[in-house]
Protein backbone atom coordinates (compact mmCIF):
# COMPACT_ATOMS: atom_id res chain seq x y z
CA UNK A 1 -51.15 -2.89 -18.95
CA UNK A 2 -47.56 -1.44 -18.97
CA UNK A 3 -44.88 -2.42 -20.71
CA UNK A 4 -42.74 -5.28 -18.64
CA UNK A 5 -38.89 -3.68 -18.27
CA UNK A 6 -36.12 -5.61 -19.29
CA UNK A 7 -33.88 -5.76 -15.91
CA UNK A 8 -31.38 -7.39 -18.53
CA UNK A 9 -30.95 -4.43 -20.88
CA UNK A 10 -27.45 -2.62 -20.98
CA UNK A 11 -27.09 0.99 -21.35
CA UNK A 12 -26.21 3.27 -24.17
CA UNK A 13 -22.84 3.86 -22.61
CA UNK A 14 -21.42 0.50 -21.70
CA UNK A 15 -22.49 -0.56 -25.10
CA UNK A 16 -20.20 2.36 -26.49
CA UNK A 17 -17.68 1.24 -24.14
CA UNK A 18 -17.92 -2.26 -25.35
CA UNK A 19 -17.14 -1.43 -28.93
CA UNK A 20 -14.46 0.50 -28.11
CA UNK A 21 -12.52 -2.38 -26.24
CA UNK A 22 -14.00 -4.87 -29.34
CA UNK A 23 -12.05 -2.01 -31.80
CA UNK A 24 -8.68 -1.57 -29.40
CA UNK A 25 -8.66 -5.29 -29.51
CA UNK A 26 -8.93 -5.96 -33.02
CA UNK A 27 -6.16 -3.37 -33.93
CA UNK A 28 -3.94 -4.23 -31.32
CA UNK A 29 -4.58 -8.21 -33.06
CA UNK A 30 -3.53 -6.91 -36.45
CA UNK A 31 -0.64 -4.73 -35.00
CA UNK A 32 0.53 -7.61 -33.41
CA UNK A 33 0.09 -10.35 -36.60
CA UNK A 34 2.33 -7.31 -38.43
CA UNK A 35 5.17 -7.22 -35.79
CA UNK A 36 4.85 -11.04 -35.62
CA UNK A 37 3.94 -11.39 -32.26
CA UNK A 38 1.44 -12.89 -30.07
CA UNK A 39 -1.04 -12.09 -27.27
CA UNK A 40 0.97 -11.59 -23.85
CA UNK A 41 -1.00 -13.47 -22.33
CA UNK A 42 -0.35 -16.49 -24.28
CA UNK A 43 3.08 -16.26 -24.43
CA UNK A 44 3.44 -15.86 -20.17
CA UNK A 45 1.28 -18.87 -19.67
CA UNK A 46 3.28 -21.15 -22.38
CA UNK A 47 6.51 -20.04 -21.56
CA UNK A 48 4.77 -20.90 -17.37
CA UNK A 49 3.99 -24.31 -18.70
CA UNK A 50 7.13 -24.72 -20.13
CA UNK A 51 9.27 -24.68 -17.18
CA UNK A 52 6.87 -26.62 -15.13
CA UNK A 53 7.79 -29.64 -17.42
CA UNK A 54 11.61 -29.52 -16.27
CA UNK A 55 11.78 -32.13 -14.77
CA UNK A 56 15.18 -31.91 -12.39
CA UNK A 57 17.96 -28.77 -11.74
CA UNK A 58 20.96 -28.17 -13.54
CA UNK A 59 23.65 -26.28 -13.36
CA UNK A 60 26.73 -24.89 -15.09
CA UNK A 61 29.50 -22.57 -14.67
CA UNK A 62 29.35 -19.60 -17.42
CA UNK A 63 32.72 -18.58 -19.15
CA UNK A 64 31.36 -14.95 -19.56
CA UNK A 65 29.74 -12.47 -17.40
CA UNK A 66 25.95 -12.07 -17.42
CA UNK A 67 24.42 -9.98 -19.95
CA UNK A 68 24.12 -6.52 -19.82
CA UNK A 69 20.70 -5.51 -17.90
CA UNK A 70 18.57 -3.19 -16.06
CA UNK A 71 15.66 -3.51 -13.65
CA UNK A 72 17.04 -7.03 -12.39
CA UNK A 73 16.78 -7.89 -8.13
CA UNK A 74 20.49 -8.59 -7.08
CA UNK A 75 20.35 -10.43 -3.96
CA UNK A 76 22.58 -11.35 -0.89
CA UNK A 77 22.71 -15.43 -0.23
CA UNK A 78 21.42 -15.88 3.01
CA UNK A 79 24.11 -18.27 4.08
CA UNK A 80 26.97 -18.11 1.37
CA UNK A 81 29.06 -15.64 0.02
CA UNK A 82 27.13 -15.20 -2.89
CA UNK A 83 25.02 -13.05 -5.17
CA UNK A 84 21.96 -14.14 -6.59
CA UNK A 85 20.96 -12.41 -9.48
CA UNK A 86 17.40 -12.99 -11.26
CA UNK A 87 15.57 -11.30 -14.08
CA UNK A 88 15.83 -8.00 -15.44
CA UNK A 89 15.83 -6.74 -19.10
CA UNK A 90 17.52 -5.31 -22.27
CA UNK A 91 16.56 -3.10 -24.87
CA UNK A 92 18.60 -1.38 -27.61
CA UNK A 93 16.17 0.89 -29.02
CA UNK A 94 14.43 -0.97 -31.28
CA UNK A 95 13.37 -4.49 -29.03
CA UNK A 96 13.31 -5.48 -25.83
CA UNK A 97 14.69 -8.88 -24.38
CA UNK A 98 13.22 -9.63 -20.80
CA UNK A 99 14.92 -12.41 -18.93
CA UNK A 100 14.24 -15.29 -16.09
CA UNK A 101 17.68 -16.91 -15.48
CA UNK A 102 18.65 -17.49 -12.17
CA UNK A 103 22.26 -16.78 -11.58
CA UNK A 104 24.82 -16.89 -8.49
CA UNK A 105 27.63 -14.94 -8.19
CA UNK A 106 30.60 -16.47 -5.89
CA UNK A 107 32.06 -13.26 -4.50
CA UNK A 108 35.18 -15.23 -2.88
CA UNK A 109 36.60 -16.31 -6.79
CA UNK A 110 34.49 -14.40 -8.87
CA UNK A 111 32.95 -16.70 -11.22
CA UNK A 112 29.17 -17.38 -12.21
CA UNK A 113 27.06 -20.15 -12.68
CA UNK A 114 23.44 -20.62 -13.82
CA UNK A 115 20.79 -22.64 -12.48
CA UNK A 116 17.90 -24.13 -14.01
CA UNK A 117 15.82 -25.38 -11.57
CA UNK A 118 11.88 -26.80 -12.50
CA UNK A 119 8.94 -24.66 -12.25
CA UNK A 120 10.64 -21.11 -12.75
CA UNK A 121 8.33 -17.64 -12.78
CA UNK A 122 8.40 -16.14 -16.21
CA UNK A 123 10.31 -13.58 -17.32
CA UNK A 124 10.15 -9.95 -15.71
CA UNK A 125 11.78 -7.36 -14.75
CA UNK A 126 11.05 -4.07 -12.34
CA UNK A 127 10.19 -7.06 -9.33
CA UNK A 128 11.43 -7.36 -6.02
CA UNK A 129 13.42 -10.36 -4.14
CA UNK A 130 14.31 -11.35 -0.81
CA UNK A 131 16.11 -14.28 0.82
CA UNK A 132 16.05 -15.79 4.35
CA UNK A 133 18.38 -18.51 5.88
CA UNK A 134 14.82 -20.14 6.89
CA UNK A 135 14.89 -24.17 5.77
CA UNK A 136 18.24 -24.27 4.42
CA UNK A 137 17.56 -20.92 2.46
CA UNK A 138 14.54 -19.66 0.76
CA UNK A 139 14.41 -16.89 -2.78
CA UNK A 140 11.47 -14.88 -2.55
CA UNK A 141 9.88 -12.92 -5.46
CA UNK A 142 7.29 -10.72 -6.36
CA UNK A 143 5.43 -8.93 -8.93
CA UNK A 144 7.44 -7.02 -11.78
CA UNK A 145 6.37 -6.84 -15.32
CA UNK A 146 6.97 -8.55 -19.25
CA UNK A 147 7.03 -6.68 -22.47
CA UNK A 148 6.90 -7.70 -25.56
CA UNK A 149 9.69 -7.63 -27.90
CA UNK A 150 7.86 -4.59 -29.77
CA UNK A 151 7.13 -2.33 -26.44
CA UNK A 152 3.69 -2.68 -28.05
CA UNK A 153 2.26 -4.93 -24.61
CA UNK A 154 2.71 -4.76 -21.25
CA UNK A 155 1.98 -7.28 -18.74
CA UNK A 156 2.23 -6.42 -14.78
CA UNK A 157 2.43 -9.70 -12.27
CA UNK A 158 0.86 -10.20 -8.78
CA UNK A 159 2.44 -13.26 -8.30
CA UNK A 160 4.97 -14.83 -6.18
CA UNK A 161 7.46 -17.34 -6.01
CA UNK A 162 9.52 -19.45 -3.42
CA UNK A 163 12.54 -20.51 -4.74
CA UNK A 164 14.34 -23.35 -2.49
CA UNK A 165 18.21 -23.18 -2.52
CA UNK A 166 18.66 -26.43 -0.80
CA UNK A 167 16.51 -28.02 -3.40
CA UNK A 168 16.71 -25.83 -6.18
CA UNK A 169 13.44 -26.04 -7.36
CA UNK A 170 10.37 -23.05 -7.74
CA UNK A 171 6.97 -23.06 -6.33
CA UNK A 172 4.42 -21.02 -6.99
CA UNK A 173 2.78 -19.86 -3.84
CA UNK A 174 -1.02 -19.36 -4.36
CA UNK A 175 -2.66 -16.84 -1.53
CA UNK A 176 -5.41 -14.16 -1.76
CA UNK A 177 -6.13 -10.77 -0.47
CA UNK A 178 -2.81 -10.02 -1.79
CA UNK A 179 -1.53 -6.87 -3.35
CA UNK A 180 -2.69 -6.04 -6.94
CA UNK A 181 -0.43 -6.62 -10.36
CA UNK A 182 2.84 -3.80 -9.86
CA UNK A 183 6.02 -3.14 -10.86
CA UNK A 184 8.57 -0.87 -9.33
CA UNK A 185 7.06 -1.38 -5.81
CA UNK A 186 9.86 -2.31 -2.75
CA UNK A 187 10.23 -5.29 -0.78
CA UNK A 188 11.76 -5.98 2.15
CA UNK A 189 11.92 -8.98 5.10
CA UNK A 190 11.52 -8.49 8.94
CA UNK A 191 11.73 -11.27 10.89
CA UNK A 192 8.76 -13.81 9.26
CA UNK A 193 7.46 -11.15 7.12
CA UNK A 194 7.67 -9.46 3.62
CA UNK A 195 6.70 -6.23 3.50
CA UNK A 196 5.78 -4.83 0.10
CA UNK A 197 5.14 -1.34 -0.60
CA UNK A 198 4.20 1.21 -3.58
CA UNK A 199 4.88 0.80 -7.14
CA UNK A 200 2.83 1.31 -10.16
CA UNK A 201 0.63 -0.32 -13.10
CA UNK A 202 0.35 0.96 -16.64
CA UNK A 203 -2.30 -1.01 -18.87
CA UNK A 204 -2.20 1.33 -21.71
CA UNK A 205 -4.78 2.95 -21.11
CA UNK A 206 -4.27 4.36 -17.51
CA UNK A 207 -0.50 4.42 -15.10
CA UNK A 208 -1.48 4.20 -11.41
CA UNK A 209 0.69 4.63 -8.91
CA UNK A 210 0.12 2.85 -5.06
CA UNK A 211 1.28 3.97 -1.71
CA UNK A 212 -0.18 0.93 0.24
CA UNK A 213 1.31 -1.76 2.17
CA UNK A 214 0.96 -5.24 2.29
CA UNK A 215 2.54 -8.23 4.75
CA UNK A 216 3.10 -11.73 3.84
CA UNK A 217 4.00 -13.93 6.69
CA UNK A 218 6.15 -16.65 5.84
CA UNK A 219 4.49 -18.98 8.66
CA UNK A 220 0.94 -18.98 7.51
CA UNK A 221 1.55 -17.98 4.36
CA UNK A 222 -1.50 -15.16 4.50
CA UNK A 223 -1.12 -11.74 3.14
CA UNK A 224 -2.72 -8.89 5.21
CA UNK A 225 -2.99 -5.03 3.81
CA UNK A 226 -2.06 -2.46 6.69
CA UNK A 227 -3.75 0.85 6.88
CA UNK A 228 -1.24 3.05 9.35
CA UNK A 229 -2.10 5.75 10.95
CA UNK A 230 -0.24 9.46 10.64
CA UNK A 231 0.77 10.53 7.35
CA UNK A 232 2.68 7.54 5.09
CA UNK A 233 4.61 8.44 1.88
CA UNK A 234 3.17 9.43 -1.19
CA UNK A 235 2.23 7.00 -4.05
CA UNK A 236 5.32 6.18 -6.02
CA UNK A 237 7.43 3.75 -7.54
CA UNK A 238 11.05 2.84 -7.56
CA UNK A 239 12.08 4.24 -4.04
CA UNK A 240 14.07 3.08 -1.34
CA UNK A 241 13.27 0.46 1.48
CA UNK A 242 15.49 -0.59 3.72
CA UNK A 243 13.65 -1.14 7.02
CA UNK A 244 13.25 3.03 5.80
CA UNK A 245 12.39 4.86 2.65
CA UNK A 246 13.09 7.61 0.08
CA UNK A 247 12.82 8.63 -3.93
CA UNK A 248 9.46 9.14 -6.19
CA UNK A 249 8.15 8.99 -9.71
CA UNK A 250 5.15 10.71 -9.83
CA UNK A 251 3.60 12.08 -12.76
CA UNK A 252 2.24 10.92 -16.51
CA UNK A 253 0.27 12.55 -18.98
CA UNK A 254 -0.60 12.26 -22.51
CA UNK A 255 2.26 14.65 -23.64
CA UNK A 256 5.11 13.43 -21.31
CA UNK A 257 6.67 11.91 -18.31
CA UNK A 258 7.51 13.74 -15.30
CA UNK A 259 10.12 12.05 -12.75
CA UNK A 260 9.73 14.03 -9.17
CA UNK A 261 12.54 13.14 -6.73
CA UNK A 262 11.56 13.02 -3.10
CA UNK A 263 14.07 13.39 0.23
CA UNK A 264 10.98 11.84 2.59
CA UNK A 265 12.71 9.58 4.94
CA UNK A 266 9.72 8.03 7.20
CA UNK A 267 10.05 5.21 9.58
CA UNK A 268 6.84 2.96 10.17
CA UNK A 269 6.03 1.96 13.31
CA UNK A 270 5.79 -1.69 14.10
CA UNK A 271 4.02 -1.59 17.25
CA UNK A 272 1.80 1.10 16.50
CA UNK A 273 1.53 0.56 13.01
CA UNK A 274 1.95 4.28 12.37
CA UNK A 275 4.73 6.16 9.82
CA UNK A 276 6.75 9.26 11.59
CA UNK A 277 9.31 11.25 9.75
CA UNK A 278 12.85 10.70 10.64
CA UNK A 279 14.94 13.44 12.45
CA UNK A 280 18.77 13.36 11.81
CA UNK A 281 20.81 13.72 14.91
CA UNK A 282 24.47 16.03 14.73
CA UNK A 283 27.36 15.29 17.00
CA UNK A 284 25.50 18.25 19.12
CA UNK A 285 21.94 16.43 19.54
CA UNK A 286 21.13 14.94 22.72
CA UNK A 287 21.46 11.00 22.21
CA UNK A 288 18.59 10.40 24.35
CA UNK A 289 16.15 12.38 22.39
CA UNK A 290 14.20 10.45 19.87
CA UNK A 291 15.32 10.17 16.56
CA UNK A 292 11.82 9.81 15.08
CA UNK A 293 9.63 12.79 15.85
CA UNK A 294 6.49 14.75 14.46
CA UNK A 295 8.20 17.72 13.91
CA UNK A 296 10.88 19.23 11.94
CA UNK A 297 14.29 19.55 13.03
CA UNK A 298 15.23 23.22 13.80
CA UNK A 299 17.35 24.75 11.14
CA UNK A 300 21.35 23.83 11.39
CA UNK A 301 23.71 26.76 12.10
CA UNK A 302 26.83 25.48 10.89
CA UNK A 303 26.57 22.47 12.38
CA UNK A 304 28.00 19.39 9.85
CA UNK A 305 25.25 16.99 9.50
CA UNK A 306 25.99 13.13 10.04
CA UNK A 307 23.87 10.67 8.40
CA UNK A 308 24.66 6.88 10.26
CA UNK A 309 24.13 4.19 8.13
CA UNK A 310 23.77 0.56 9.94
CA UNK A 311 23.19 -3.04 8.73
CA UNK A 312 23.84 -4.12 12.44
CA UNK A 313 27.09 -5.63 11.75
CA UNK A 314 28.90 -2.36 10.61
CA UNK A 315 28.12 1.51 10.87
CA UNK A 316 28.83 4.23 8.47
CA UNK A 317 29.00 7.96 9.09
CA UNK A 318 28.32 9.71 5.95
CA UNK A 319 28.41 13.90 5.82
CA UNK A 320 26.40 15.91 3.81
CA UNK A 321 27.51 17.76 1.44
CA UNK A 322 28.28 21.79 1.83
CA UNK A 323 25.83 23.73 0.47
CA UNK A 324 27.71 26.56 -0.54
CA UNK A 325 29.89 27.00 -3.42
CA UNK A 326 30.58 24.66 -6.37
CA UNK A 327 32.96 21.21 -5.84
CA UNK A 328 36.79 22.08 -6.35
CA UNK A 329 37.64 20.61 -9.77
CA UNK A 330 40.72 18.70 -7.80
CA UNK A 331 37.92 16.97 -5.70
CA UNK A 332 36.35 15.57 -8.76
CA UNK A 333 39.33 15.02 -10.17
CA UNK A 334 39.94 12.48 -7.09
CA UNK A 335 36.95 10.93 -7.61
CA UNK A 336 37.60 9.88 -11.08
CA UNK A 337 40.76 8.67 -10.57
CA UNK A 338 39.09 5.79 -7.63
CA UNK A 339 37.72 4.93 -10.95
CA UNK A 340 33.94 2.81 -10.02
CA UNK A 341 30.16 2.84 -11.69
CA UNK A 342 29.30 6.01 -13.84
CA UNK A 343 25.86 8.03 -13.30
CA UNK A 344 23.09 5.52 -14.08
CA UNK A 345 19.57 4.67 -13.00
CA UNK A 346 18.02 0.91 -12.76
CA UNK A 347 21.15 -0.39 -11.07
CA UNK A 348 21.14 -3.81 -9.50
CA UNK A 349 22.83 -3.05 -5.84
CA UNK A 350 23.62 -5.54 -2.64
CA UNK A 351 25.30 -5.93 0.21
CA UNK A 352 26.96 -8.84 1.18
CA UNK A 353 29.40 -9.36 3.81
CA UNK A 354 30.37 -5.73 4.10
CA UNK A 355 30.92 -5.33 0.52
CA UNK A 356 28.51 -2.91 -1.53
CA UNK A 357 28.04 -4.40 -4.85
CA UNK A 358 26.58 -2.55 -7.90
CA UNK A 359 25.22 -4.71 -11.45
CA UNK A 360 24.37 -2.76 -14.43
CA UNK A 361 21.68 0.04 -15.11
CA UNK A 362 21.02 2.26 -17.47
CA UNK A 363 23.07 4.79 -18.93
CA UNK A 364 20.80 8.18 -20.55
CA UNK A 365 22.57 10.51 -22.99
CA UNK A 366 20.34 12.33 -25.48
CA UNK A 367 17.55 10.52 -26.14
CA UNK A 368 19.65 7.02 -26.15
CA UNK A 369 19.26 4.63 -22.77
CA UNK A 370 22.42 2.22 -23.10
CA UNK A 371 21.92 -0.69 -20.93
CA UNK A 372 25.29 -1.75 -18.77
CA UNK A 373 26.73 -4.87 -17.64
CA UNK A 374 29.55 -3.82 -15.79
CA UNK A 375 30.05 -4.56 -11.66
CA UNK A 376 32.00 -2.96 -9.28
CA UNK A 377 32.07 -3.46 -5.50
CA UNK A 378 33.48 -0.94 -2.98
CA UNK A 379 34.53 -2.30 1.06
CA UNK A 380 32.17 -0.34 3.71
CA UNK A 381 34.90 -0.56 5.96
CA UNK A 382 38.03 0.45 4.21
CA UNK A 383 35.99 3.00 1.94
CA UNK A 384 39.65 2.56 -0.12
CA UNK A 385 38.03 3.23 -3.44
CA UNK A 386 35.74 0.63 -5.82
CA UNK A 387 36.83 -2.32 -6.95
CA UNK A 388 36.50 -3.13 -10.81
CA UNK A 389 34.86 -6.83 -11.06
CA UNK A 390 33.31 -6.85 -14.81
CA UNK A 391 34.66 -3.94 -17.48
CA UNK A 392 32.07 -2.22 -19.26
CA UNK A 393 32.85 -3.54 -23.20
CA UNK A 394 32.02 -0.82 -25.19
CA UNK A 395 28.31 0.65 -25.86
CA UNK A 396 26.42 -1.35 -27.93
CA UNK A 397 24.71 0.27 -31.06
CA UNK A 398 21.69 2.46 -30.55
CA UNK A 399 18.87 1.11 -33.06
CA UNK A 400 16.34 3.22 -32.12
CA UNK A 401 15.22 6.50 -33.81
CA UNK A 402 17.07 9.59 -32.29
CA UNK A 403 15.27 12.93 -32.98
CA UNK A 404 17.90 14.86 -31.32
CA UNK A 405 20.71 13.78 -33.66
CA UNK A 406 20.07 12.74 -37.26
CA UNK A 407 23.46 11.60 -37.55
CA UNK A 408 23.14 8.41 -35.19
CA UNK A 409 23.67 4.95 -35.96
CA UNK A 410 21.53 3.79 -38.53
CA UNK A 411 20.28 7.49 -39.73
CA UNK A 412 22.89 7.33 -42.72
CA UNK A 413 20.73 4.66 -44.67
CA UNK A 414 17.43 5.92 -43.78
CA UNK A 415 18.86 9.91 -45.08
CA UNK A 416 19.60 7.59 -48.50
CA UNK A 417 16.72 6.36 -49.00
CA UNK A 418 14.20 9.19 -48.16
CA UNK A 419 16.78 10.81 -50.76
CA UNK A 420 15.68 8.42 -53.42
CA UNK A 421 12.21 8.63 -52.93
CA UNK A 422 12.31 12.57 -53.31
């Protein structure tokens, strides 16, 4: 008689691949003793059960200006004139501090206050937030990611939160079928439903990057995945949705990171559920052809091309830029003088009340990333030149290692004492 199989036996490989995890997770648990830190895990669902024992809101008026940040959601108050500014994150090269303080900014005096309000999301940063004047005024929020202080963990969310402004408390809102743990994906709210799109997931051991789409209706509270037709955007991550989109990160290997910057502007469909590239009219185009067509536009002659930019209470006509020729120093001599934000990436930006605000960022040179916690706002109507609300103080130090230039902060002592030990 044969020899009875065992259904129950596991193979060669997932045995292999089971030691391997067992050996990532035991280093990673000494790694982490030496740095002083704990699982991620742990410290997200503490620091969750934490909050949920606050028992009532509070509030106070700050005397200073938020800290500086990056990867925070700055968002308009559905009914006030106010700013509503949540999350985000620091680092200064050697740790990074991720935050969950809920803050409103009154745009009519200036001045901040925090709120503290029972059952508040952990801290993250990289997520996505939208309010609606829907009972009394709602704070929505989704996803984004924690890190540890070390950089060593990484911890991507799927959740999301509710926050009430006439009550001022948090609830999480438990639903399936929704999309999978992200950061750097876009949100957005039309009529009684969030749409949330792209963004991507790093683990440590593989970065993924989505290009699907997701609903939540605010009614039912029941998130459905849509699956247009025609040709949608590429996966990516930190792009731009307004009801429309554009921008792309796109590749990661072993050696590096590669940033590609995409000029797709697609328009999806509601009624068809389908995307369709966006055709730019000139002065010259017939207004009754359609703006969104399959095909592209034929090539201008010398044409200018007008971009209109609408929030349905205002509309901007912006012109590109001539191709030919560099700037005139004079015109970039203007532009300094109006003063406003310097270059940066990971800005907080809003629009409230036909002001464009702008919160932070980060600020590359070399191999430093200096984050900012200045504000400006500029007047969509006037276009007069940017308003100066909070001064940038002057750059913090740099504590991280700087292989470009030895000569950074820090590099004097460490030159000393490799010194001695020659």
């Amino acid at each position: 008689m044969g020899k009875k199989k065992n259904k129950n036996k596991v193979s060669g490989a997932v045995k292999t691949a089971i030691k391997t995890e067992k050996k990532l997770a035991n280093k990673l648990k000494k790694e982490l003793a030496n740095l002083g830190e704990e699982d991620i895990a742990k410290v997200i669902a503490e620091i969750e059960r934490e909050e949920a024992k606050r028992a009532a809101a509070s509030e106070k008026a700050l005397p200073n200006p938020p800290t500086a940040r990056a990867y925070a959601s700055l968002t308009p108050h559905p009914t006030n004139n106010e700013l509503i500014l949540f999350g985000g994150e620091f680092h200064n090269g050697k740790q990074t501090e991720v935050y969950n303080d809920l803050l409103f900014f009154n745009a009519a005096n200036g001045t901040w206050k925090q709120v503290k309000a029972p059952g508040a999301p952990p801290p993250r940063s990289a997520h996505q937030a939208v309010a609606t004047p829907a009972n009394k005024g709602e704070l929505w929020v989704f996803g984004g990611e924690f890190t540890s202080p070390s950089e060593t963990q990484f911890h991507h969310y799927k959740d999301l939160w509710c926050f009430s402004l006439a009550e001022k408390k948090w609830e999480k809102v438990i639903a399936p079928n929704g999309p999978s743990a992200r950061s750097g994906h876009r949100m957005v709210l039309l009529g009684r439903k969030l749409f949330v799109f792209g963004g991507y997931c790093d683990d440590g051991r593989e970065c993924k990057y989505f290009d699907d789409l997701y609903t939540f209706c605010l009614d039912n509270r029941e998130w459905t995945k849509l699956t247009p037709t025609g040709r949608g955007p590429t996966a990516r991550s930190a792009c731009v949705m307004l009801p429309a989109g554009n921008d792309s990160d796109v590749e990661e290997t072993d050696e590096e990171l590669r940033g590609e910057m995409s000029d797709e502007l697609k328009v999806l469909d509601l009624e068809t559920c389908r995307w369709h590239p966006v055709v730019l009219r000139t002065d010259n185009t017939d207004t009754s052809a359609a703006s969104v067509a399959p095909v592209a536009p034929e090539e201008p002659k010398k044409q200018e091309e007008i971009t209109v930019v609408t929030d349905e209470v205002f509309s901007m006509r912006v012109s590109a830029p001539a191709p030919e020729g560099p700037r005139p120093q004079a015109s970039v001599r203007r532009e300094r003088a109006t003063g406003g934000p310097c270059g940066r990436m990971s800005a907080s930006l809003a629009v409230q009340r036909s002001q464009l605000y702008v919160y932070g960022g980060v600020l590359e040179r070399d191999d430093k990333q200096f984050y900012l916690g200045d504000m400006y706002s500029l007047d969509l109507h006037k276009l007069n030149g940017w308003k100066t609300i909070i001064e940038q103080p002057p750059l913090p130090d740099w504590l991280g290692s700087d292989s470009e230039d030895d000569g950074s902060s820090g590099s004097e002592t460490d030159d000393s004492e490799e010194s001695e030990e020659d």
